[in-house]
C-alpha atoms as a PDB file:
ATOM      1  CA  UNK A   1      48.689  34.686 -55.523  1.00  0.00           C
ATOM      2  CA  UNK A   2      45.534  35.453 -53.981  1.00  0.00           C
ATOM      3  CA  UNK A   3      45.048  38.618 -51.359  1.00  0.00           C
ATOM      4  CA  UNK A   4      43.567  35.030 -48.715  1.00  0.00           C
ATOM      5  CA  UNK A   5      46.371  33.040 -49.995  1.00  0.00           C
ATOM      6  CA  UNK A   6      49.296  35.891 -49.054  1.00  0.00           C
ATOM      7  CA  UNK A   7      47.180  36.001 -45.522  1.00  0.00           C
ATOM      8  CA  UNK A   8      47.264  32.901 -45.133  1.00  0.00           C
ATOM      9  CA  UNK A   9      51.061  32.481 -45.697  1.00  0.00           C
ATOM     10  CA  UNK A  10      51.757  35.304 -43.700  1.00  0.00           C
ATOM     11  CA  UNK A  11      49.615  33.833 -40.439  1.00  0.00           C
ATOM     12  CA  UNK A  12      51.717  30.785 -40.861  1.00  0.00           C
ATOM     13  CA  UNK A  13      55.052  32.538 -40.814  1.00  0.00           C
ATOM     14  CA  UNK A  14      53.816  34.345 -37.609  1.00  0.00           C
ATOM     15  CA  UNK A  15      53.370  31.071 -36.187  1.00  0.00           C
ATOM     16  CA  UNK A  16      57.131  29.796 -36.984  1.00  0.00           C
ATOM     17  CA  UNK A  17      57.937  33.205 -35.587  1.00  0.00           C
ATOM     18  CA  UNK A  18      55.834  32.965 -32.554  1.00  0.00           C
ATOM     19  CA  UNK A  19      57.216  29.508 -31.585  1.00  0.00           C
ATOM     20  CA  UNK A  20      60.866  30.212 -32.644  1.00  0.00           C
ATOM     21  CA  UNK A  21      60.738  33.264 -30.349  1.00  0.00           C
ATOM     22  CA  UNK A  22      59.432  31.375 -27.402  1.00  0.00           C
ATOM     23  CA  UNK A  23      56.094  33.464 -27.002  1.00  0.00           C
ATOM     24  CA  UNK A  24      53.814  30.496 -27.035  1.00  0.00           C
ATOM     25  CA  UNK A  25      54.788  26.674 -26.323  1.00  0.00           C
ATOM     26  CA  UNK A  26      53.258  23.707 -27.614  1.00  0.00           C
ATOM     27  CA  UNK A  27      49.791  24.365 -29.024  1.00  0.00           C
ATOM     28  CA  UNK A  28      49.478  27.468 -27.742  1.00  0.00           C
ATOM     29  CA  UNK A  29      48.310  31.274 -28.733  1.00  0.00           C
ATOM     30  CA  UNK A  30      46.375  32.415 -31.786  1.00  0.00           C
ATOM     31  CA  UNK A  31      46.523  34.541 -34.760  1.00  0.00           C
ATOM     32  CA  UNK A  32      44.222  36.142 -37.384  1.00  0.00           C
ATOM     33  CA  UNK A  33      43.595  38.842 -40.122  1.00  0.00           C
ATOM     34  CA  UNK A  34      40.760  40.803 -40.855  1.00  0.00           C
ATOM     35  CA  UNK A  35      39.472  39.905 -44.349  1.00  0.00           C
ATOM     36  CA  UNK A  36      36.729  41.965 -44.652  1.00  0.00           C
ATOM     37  CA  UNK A  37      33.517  43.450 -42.318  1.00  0.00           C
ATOM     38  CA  UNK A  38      31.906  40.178 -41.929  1.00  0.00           C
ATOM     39  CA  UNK A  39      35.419  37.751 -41.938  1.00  0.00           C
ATOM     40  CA  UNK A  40      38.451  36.747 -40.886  1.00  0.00           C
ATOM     41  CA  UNK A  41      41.312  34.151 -41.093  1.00  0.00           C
ATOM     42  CA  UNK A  42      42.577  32.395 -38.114  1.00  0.00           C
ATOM     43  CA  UNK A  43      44.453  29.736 -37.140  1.00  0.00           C
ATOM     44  CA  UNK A  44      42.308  26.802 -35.954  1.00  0.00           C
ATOM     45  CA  UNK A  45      42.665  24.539 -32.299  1.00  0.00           C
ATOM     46  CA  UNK A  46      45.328  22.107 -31.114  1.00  0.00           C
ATOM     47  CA  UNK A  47      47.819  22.605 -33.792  1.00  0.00           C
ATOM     48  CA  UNK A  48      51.525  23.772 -33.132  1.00  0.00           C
ATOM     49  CA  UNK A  49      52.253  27.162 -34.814  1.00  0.00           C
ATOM     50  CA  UNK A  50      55.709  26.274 -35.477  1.00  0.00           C
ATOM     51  CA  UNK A  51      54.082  23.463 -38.084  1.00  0.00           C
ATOM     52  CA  UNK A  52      50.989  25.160 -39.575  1.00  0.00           C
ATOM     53  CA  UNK A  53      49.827  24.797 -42.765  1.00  0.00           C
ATOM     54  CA  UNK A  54      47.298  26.082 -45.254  1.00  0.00           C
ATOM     55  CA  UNK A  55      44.569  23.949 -44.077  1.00  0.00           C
ATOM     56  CA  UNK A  56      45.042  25.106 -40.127  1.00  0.00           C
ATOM     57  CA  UNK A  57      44.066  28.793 -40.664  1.00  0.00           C
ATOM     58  CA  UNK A  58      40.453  28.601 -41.771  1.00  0.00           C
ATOM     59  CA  UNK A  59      37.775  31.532 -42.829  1.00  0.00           C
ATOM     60  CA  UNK A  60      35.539  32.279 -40.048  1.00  0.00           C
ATOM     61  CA  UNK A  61      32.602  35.045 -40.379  1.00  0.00           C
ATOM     62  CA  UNK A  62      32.577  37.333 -37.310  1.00  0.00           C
ATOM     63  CA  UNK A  63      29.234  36.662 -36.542  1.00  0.00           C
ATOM     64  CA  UNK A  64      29.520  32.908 -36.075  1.00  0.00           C
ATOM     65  CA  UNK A  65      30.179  31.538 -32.253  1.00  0.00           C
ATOM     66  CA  UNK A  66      32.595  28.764 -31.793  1.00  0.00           C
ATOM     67  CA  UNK A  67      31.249  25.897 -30.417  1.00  0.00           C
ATOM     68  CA  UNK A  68      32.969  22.503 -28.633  1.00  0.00           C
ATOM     69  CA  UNK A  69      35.257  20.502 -31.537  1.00  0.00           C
ATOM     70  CA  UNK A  70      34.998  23.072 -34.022  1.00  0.00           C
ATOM     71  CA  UNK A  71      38.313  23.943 -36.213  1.00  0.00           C
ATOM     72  CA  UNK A  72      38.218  27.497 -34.992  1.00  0.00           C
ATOM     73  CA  UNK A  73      40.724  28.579 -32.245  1.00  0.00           C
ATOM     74  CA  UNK A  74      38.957  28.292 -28.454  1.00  0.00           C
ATOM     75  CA  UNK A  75      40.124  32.190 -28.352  1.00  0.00           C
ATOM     76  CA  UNK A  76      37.953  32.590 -31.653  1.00  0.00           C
ATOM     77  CA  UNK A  77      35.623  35.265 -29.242  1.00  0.00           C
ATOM     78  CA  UNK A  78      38.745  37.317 -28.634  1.00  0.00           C
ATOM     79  CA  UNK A  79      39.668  38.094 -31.705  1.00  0.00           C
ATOM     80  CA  UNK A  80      35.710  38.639 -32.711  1.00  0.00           C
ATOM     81  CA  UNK A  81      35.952  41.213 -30.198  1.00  0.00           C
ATOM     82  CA  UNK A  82      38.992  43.377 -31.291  1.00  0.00           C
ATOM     83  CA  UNK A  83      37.589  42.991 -34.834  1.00  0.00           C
ATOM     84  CA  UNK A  84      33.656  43.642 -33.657  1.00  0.00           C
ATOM     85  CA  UNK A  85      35.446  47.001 -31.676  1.00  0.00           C
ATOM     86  CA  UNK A  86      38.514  48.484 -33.830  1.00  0.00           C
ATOM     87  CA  UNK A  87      37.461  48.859 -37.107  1.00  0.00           C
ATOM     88  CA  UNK A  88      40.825  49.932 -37.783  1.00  0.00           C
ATOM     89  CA  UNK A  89      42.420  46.892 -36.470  1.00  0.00           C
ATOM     90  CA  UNK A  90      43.407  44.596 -39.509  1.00  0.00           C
ATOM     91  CA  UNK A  91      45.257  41.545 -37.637  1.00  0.00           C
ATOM     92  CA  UNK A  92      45.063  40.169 -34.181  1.00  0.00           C
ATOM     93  CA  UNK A  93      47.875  37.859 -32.139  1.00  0.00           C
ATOM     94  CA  UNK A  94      47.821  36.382 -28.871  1.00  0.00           C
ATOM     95  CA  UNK A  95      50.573  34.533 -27.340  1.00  0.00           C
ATOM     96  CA  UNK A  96      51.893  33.677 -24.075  1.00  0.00           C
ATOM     97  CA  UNK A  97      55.217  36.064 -23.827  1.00  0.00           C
ATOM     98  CA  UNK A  98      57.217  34.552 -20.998  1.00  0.00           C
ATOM     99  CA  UNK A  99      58.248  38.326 -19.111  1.00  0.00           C
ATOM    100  CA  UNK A 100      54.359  39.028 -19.639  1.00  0.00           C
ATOM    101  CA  UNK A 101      53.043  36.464 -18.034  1.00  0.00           C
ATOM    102  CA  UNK A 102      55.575  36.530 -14.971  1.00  0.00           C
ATOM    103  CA  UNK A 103      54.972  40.070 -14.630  1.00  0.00           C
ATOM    104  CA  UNK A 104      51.258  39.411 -14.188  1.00  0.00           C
ATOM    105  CA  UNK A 105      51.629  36.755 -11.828  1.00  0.00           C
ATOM    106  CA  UNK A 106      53.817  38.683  -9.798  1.00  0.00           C
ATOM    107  CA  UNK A 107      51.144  41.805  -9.685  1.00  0.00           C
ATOM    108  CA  UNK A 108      53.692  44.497 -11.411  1.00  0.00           C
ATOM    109  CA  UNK A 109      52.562  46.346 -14.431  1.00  0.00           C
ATOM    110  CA  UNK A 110      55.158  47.825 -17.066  1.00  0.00           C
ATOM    111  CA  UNK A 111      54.940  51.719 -16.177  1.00  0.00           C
ATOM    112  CA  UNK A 112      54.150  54.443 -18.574  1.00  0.00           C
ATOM    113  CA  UNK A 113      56.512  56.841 -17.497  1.00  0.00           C
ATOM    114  CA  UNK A 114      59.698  55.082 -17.394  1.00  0.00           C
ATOM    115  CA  UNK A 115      60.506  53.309 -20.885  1.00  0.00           C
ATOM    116  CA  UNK A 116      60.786  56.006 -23.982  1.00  0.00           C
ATOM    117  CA  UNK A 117      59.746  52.504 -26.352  1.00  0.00           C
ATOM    118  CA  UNK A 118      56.292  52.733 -24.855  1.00  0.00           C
ATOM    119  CA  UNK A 119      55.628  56.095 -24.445  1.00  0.00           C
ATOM    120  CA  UNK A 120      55.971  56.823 -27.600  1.00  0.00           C
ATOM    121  CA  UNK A 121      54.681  52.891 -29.351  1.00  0.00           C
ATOM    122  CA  UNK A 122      52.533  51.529 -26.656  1.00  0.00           C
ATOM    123  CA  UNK A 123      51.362  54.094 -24.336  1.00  0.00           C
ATOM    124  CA  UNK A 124      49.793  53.046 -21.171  1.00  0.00           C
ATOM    125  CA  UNK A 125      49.444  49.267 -20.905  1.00  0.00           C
ATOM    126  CA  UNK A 126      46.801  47.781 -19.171  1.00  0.00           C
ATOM    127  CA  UNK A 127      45.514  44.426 -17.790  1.00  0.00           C
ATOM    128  CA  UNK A 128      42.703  43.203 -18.556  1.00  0.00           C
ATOM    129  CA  UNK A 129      40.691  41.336 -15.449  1.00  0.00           C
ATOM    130  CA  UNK A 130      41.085  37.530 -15.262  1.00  0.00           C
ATOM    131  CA  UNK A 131      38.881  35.103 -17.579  1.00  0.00           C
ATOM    132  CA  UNK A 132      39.114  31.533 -17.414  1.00  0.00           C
ATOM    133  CA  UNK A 133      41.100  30.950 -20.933  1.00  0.00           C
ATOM    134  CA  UNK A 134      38.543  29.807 -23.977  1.00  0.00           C
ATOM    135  CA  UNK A 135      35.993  30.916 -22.019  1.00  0.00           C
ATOM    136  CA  UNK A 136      32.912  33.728 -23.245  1.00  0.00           C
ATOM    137  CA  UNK A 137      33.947  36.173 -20.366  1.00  0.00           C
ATOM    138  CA  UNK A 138      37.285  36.720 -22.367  1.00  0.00           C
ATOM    139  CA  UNK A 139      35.688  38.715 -24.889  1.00  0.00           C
ATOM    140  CA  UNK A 140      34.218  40.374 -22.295  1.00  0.00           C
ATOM    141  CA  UNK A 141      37.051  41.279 -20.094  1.00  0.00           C
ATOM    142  CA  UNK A 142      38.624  43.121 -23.077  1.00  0.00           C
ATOM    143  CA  UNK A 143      36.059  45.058 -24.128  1.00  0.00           C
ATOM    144  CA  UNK A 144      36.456  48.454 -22.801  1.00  0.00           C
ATOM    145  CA  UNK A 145      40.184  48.127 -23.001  1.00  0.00           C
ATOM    146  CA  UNK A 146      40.515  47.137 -26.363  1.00  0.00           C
ATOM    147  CA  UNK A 147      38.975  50.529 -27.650  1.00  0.00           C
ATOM    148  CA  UNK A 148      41.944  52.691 -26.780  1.00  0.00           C
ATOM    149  CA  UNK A 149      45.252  50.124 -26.799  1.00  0.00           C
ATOM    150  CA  UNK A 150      46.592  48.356 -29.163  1.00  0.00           C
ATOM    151  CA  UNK A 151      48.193  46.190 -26.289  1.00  0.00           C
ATOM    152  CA  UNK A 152      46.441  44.397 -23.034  1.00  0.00           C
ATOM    153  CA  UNK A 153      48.383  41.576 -20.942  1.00  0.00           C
ATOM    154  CA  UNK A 154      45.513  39.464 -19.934  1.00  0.00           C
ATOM    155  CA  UNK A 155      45.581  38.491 -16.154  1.00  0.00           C
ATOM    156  CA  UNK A 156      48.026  35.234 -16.015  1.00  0.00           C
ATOM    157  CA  UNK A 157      47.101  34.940 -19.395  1.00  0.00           C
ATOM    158  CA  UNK A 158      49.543  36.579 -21.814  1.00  0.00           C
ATOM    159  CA  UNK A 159      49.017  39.457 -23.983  1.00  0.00           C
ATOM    160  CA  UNK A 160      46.536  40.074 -26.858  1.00  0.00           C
ATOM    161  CA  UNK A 161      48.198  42.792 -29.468  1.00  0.00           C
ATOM    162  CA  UNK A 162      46.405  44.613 -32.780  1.00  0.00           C
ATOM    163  CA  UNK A 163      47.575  46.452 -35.532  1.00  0.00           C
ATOM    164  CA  UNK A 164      46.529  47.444 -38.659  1.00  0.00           C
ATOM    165  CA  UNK A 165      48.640  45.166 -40.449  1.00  0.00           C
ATOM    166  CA  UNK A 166      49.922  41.642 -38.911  1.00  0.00           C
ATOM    167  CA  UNK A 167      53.302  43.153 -38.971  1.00  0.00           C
ATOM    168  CA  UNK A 168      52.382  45.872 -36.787  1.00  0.00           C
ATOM    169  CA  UNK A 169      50.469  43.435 -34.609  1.00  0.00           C
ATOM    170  CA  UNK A 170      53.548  41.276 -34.175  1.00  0.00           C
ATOM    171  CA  UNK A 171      55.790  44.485 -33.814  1.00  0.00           C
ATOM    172  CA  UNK A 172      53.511  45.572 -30.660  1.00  0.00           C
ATOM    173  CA  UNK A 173      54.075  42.119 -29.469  1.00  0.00           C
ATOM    174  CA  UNK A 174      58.006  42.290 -29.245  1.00  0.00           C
ATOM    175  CA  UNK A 175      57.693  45.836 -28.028  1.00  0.00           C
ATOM    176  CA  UNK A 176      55.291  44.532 -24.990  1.00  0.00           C
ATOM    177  CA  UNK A 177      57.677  41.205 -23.950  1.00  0.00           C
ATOM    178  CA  UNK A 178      60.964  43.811 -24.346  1.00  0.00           C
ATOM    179  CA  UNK A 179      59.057  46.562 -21.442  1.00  0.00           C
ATOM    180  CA  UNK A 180      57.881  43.458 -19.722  1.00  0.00           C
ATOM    181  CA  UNK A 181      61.503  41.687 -19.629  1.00  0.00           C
ATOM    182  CA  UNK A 182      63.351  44.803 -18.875  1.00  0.00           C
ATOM    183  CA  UNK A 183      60.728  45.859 -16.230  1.00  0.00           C
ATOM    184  CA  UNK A 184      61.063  42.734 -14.362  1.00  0.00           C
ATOM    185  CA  UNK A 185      64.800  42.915 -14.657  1.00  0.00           C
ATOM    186  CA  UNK A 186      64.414  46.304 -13.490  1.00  0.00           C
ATOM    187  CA  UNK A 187      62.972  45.260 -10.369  1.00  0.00           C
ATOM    188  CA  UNK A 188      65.346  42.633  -9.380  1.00  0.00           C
ATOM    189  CA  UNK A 189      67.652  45.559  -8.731  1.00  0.00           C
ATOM    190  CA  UNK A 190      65.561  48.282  -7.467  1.00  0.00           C
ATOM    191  CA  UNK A 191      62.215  50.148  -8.428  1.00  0.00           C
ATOM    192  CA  UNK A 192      62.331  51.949 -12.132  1.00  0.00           C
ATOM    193  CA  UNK A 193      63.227  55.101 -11.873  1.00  0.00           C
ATOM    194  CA  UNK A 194      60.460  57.327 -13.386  1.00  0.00           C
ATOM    195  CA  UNK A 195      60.338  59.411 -16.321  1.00  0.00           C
ATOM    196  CA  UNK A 196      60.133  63.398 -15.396  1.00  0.00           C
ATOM    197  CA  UNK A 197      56.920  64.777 -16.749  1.00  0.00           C
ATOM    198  CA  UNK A 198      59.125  67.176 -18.943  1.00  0.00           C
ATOM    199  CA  UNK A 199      60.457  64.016 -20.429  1.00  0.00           C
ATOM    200  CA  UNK A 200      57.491  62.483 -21.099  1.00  0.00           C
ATOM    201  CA  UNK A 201      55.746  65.269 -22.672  1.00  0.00           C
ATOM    202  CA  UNK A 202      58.859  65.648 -25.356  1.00  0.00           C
ATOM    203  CA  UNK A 203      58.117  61.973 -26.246  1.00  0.00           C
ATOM    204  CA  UNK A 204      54.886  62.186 -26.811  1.00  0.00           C
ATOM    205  CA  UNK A 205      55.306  65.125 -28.906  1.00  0.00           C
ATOM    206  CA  UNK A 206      58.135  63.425 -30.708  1.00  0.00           C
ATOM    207  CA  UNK A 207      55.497  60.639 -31.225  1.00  0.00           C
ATOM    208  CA  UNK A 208      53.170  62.904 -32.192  1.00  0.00           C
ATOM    209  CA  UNK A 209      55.550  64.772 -34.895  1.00  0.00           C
ATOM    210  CA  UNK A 210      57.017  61.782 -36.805  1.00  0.00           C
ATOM    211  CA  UNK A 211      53.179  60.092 -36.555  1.00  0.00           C
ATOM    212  CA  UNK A 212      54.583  56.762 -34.470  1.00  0.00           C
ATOM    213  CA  UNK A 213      52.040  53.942 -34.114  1.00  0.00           C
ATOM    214  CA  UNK A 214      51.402  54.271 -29.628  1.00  0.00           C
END
């Protein structure tokens, strides 16, 4: 089996994943893999992740722009973006996590200092400002952001998560829509209680010491 044929088969079983999980609906959210500097697979428009197959996740060179009716995802210019910024970054989801998206309607943001998960994984997580979705300003709302976190919630938009590997990229995921459901349960019975800054430096030194992905 090919190295774009295992890529391939693992985008699709994100998909299954992504739609089993309830992080997108219909045919929504995204997903791709670096292939090399100049390409990338992703899924293409208007199909349902939970039925993908080999012929919805096309090749697509960084460098081209999506236009109206083409295969490519209408998000194509966010994922260009991560890929165009991170050279590190090898795969790219974004999805519409439920607790995410509530949480950014609602104007809360998951603290840094309250969670030990994303102190030490995630770090600080931020929101990017809103962009009509599909649109070019997408890209462009993420661009600063996307150079030091390897998760953004996009502004009543979902999230947009990176990792090296897809695996790691879905992994971030889960992490984000676990802080986000647990923050917003948090707050239904009073405000999180904070992390002392003792506390928080241990994590982050714990982080640092067994090398955690944050």
């Amino acid at each position: 089996m090919s190295d774009v044929t295992q890529k391939r088969a693992a985008i699709i079983a994100i998909g299954r994943r992504l739609y089993e999980r309830g992080f997108i609906v219909a045919t929504d959210g995204n997903v791709s893999v670096r292939l090399s500097s100049s390409e990338m697979l992703i899924t293409r428009s208007g199909v349902g992740k939970e039925a993908l197959t080999a012929p919805d996740v096309v090749r697509w060179r960084l460098e081209n722009k999506p236009q109206p009716g083409s295969a490519v995802s209408s998000e194509c210019r966010l994922h260009q973006e991560v890929y165009h910024r991170r050279p590190d970054a090898g795969a790219v989801i974004h999805a519409h996590p439920p607790y995410v998206v509530a949480l950014s309607l609602a104007g809360l943001k998951i603290p840094d200092d309250a969670l030990p998960e994303v102190v030490m994984l995630l770090g600080s997580i931020p929101t990017a400002p809103f962009a009509p979705p599909s649109s070019a300003s997408g890209a462009k709302a993420i661009r600063k952001l996307i150079l030091t976190h390897d998760a953004i919630i996009l502004d009543r938009h979902g999230a947009l998560t990176i990792g090296k590997t897809l695996t790691e990229a879905w992994f971030n995921l889960e992490r984000l829509e676990y802080a986000a459901r647990v923050t917003l349960l948090a707050h239904t019975i009073g405000a999180p209680k904070k992390l002392t800054p003792t506390q928080k430096k241990q994590l982050v030194a714990i982080a640092a010491q067994y090398r955690l992905t944050k």
